[in-house]
N, C-alpha and C. Protein backbone atom coordinates (compact mmCIF):
# COMPACT_ATOMS: atom_id res chain seq x y z
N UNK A 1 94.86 -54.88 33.02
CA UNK A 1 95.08 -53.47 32.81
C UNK A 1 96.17 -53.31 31.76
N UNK A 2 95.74 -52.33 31.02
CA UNK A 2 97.10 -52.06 29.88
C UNK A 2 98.45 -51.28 30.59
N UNK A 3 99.60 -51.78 29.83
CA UNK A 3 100.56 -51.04 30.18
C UNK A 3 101.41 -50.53 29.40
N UNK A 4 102.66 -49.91 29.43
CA UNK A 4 103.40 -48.97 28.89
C UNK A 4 104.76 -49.04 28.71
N UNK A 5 105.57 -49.51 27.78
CA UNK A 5 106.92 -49.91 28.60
C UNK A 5 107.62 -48.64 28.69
N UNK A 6 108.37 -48.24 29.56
CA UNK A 6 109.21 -47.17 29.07
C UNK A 6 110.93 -47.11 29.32
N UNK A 7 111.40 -46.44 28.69
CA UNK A 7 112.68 -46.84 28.42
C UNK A 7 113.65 -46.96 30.33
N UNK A 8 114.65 -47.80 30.29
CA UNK A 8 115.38 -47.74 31.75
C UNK A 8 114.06 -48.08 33.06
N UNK A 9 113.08 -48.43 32.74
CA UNK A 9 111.96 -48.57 33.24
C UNK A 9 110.76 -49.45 33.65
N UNK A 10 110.47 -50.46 35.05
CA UNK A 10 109.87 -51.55 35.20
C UNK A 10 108.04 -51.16 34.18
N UNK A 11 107.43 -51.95 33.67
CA UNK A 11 106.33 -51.64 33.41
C UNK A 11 105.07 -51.31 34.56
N UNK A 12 104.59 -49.76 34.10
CA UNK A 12 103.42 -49.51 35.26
C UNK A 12 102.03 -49.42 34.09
N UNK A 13 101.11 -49.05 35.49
CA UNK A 13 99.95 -49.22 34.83
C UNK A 13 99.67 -47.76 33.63
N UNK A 14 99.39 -47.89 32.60
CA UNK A 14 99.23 -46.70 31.31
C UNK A 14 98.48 -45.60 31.97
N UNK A 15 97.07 -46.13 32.83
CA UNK A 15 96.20 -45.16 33.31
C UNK A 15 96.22 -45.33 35.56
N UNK A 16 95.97 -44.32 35.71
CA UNK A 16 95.93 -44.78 36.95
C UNK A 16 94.59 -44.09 37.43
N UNK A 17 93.51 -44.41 38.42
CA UNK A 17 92.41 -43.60 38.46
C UNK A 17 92.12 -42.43 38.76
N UNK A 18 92.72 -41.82 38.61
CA UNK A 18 92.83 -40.25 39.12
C UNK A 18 93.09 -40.01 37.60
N UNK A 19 93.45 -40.35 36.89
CA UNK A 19 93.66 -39.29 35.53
C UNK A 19 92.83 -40.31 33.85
N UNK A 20 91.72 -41.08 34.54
CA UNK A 20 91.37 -41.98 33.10
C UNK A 20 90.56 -40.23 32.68
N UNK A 21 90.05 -39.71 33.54
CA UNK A 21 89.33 -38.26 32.51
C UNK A 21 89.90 -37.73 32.06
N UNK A 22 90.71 -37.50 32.45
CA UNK A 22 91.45 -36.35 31.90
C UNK A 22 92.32 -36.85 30.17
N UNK A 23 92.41 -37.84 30.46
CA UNK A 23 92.61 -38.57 29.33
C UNK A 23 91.75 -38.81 28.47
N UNK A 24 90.21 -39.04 28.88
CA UNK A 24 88.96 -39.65 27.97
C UNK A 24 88.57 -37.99 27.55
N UNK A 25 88.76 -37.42 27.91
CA UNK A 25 88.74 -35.74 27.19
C UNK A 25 90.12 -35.18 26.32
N UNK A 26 90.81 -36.16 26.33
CA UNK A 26 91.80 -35.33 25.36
C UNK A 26 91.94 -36.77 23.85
N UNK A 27 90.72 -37.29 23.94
CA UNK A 27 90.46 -38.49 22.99
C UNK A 27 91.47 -40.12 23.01
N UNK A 28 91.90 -40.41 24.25
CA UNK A 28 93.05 -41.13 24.43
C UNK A 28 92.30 -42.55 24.26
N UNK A 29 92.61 -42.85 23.62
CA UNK A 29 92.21 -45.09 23.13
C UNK A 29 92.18 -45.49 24.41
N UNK A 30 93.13 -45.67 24.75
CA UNK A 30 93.76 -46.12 26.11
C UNK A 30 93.04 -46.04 27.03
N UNK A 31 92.68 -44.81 27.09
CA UNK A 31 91.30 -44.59 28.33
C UNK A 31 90.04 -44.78 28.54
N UNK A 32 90.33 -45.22 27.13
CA UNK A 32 88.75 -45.69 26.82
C UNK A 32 88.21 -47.26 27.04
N UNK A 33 89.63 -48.10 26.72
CA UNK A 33 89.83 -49.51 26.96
C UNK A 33 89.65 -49.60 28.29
N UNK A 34 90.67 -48.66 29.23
CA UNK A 34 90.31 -48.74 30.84
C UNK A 34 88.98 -48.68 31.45
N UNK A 35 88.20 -47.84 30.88
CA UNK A 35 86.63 -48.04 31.27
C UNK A 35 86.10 -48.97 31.02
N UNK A 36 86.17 -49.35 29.68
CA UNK A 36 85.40 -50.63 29.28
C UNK A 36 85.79 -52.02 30.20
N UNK A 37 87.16 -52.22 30.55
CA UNK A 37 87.39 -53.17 31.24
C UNK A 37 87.36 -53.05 32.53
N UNK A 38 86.96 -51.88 33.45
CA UNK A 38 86.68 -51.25 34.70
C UNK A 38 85.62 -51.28 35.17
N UNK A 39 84.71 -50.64 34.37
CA UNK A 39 83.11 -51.04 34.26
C UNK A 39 82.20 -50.60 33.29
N UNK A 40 82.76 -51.79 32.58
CA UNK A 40 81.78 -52.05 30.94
C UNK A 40 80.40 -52.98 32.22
N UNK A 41 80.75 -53.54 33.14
CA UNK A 41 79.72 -54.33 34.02
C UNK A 41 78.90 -53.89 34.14
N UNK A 42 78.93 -52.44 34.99
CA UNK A 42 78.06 -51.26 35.21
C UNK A 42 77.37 -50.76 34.24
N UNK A 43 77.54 -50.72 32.60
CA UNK A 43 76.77 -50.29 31.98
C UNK A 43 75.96 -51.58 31.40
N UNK A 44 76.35 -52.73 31.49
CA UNK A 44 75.93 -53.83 31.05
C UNK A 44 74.31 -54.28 32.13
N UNK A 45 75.12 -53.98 33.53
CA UNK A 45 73.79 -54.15 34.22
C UNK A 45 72.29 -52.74 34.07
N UNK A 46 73.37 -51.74 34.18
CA UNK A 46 72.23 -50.58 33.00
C UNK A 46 71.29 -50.81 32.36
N UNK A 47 71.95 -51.01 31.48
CA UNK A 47 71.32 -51.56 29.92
C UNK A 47 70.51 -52.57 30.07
N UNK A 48 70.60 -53.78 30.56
CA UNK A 48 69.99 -54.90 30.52
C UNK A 48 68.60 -54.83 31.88
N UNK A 49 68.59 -53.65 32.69
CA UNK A 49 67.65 -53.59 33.71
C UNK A 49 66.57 -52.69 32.98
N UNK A 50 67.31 -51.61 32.52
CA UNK A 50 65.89 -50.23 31.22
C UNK A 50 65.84 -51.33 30.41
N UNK A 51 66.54 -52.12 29.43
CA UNK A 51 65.65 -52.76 28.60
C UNK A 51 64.81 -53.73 28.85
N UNK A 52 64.98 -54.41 29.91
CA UNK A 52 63.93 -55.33 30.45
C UNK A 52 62.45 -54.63 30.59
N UNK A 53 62.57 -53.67 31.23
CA UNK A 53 61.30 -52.60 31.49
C UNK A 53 60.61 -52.30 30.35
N UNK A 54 61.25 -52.46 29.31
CA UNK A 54 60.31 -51.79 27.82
C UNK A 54 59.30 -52.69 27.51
N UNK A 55 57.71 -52.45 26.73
CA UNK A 55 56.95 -53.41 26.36
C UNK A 55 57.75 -53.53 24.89
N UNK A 56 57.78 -54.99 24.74
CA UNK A 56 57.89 -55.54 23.68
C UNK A 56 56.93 -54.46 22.15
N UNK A 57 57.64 -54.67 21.08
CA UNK A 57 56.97 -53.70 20.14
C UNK A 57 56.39 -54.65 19.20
């Protein structure tokens, strides 16, 4: 998970799950990395189950 240092301050997590939307709607990088490494899996198994299903072209 990415983190954040902040000043006088132990390092916490940048996103916590209650607010990656609210973040991925105000265009935040950060929140976007958190999905992908959260569950990029989930779209990977997605993807790879519809494309199996297609006839070859």
């Amino acid at each position: 998970m990415h983190s954040v240092e902040r000043k006088g301050r132990e390092k916490r997590p940048f996103l916590m799950e209650k607010n990656f939307v609210r973040q991925l709607k105000k265009k935040n990088e950060q929140a976007l990395l958190h999905v992908i490494d959260h569950y990029g899996w989930v779209q990977k198994t997605v993807v790879k189950r519809q494309m199996g299903t297609l006839p070859h072209l």
